[in-house]
C-alpha atoms as a PDB file:
ATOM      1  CA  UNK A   1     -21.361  90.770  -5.278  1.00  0.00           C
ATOM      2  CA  UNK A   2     -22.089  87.087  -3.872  1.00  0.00           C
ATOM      3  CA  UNK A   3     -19.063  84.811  -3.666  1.00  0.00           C
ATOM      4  CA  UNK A   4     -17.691  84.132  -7.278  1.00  0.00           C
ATOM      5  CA  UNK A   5     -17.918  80.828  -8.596  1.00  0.00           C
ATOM      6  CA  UNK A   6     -17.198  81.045 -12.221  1.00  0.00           C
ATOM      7  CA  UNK A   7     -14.826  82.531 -14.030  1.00  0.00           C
ATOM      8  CA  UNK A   8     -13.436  83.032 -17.662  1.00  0.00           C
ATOM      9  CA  UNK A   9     -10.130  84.728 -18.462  1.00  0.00           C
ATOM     10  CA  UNK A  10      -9.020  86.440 -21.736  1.00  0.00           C
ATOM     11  CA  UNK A  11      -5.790  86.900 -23.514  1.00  0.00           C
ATOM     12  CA  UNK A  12      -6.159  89.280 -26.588  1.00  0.00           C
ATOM     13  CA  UNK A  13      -3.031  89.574 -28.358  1.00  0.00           C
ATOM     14  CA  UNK A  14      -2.926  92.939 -30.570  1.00  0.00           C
ATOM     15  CA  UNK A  15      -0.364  94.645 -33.461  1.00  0.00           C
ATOM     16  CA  UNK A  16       0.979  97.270 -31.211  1.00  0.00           C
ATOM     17  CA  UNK A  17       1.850  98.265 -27.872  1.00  0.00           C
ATOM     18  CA  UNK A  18      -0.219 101.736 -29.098  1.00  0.00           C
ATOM     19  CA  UNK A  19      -3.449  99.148 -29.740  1.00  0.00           C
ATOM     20  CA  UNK A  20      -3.490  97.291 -26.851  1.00  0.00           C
ATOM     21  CA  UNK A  21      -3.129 100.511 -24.600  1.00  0.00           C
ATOM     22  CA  UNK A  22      -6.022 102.059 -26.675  1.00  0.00           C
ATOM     23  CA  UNK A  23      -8.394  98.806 -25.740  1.00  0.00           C
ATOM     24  CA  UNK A  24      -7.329  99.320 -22.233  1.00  0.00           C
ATOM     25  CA  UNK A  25      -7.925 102.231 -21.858  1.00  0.00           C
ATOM     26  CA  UNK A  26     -11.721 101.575 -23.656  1.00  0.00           C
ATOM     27  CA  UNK A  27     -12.260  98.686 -21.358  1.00  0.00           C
ATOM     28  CA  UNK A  28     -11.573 100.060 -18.777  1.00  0.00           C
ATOM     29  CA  UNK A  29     -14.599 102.167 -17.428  1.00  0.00           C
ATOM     30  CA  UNK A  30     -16.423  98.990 -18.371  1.00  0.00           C
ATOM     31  CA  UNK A  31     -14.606  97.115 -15.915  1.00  0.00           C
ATOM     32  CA  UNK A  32     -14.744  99.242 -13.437  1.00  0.00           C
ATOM     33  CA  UNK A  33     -18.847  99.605 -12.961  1.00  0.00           C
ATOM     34  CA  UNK A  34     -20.689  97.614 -10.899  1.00  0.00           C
ATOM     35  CA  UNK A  35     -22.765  95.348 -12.302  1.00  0.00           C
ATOM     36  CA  UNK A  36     -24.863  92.555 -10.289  1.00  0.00           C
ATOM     37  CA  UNK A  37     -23.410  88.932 -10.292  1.00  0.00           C
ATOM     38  CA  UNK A  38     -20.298  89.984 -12.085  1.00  0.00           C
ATOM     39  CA  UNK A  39     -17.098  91.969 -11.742  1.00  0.00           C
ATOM     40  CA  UNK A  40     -14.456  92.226 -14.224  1.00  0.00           C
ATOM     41  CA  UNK A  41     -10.458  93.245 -13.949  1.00  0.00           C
ATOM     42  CA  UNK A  42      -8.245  94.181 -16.984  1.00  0.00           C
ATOM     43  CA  UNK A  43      -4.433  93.901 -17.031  1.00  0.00           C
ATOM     44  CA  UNK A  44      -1.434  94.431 -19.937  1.00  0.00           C
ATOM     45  CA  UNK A  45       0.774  91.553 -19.383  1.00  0.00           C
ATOM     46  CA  UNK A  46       3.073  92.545 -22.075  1.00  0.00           C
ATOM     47  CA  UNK A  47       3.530  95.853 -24.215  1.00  0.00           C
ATOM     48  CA  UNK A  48       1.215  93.890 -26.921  1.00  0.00           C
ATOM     49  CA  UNK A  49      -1.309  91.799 -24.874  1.00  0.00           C
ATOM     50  CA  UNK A  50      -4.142  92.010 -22.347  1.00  0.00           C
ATOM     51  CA  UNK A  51      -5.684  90.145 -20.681  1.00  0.00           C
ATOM     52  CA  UNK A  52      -9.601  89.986 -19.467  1.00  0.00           C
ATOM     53  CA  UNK A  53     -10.958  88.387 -16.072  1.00  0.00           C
ATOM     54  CA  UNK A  54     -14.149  87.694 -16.119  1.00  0.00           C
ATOM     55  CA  UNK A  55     -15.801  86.749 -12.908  1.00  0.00           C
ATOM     56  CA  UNK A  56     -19.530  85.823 -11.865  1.00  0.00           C
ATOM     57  CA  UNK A  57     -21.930  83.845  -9.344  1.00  0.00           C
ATOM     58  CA  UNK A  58     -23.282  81.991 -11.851  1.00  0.00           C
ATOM     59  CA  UNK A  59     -22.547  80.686 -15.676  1.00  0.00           C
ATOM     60  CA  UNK A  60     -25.214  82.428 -17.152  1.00  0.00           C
ATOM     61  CA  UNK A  61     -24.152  85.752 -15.459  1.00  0.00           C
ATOM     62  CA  UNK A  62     -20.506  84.838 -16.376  1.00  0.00           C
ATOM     63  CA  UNK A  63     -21.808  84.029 -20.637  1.00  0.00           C
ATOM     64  CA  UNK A  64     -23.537  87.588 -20.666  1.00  0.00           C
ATOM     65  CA  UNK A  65     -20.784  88.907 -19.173  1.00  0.00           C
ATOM     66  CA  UNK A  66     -18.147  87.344 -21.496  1.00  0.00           C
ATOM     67  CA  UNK A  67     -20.101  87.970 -24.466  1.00  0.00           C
ATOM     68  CA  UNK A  68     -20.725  91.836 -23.473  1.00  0.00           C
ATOM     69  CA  UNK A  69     -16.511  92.111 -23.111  1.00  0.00           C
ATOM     70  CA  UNK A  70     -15.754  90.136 -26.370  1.00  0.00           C
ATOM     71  CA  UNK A  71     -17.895  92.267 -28.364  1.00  0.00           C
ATOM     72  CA  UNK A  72     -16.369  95.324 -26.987  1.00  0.00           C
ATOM     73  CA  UNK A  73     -12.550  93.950 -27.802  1.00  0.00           C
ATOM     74  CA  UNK A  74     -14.359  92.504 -31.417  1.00  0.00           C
ATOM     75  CA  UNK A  75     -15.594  96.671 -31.900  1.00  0.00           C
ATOM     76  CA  UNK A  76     -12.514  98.216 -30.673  1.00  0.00           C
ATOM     77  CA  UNK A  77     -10.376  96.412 -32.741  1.00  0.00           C
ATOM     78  CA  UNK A  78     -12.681  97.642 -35.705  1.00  0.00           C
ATOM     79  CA  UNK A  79     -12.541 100.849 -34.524  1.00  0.00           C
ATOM     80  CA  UNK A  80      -8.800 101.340 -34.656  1.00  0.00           C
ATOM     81  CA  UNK A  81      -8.449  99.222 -37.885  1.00  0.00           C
ATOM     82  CA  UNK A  82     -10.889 102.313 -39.106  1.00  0.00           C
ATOM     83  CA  UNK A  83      -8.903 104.617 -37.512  1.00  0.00           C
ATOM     84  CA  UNK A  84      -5.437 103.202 -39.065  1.00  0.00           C
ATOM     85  CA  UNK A  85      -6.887 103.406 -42.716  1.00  0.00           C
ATOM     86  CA  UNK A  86      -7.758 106.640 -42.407  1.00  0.00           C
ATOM     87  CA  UNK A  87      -4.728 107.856 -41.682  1.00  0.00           C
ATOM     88  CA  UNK A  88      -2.738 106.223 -44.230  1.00  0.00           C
ATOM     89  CA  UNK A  89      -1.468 108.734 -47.321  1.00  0.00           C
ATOM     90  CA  UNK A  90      -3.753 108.864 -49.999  1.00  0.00           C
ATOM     91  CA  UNK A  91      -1.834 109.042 -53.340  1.00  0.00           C
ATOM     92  CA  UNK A  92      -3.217 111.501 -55.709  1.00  0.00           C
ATOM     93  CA  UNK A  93      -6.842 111.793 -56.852  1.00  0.00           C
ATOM     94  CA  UNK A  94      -7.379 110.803 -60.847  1.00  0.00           C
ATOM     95  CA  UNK A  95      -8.218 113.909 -63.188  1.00  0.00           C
ATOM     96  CA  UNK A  96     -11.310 113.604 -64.431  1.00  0.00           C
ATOM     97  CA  UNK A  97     -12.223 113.678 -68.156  1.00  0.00           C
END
């Protein structure tokens, strides 16, 4: 990648240690690729945070890029608010008449 000159940084705060070790781990295949103009890095600065650097040659490189990561966090975090629901006890089912 050319020389970074813009950059963009993260700090998603999250309900659990459990949740922000599940984005991490999502994110971070993402981060790791290769992708022209843009690198990213990933870190848990706390049990219940992480935090997203976002680097690229140029700011429209560095928007896509930004967007492409902030919809990931925006569908992980509605994938484990799915997943938490459905494991919640269900009380008993009505009888039907």
């Amino acid at each position: 990648m050319n020389r970074s000159r813009w950059s963009a940084t993260f700090t998603v705060q999250l309900d659990s240690a459990e949740a922000a070790q599940h984005l991490f781990r999502s994110l971070g295949p993402e981060a790791a690729r290769e992708v022209p103009k843009t690198s990213a890095t990933i870190s848990l600065p706390t049990p219940t945070s992480l935090c997203l650097e976002v680097r690229a040659s140029d700011a429209g490189s560095l928007r896509a890029a930004a967007n492409t990561f902030l919809g990931w966090v925006d569908l992980a975090g509605a994938s484990e608010a799915v997943a938490r629901a459905a494991e919640l006890p269900r009380g008993p089912k009505p009888l039907s008449r």
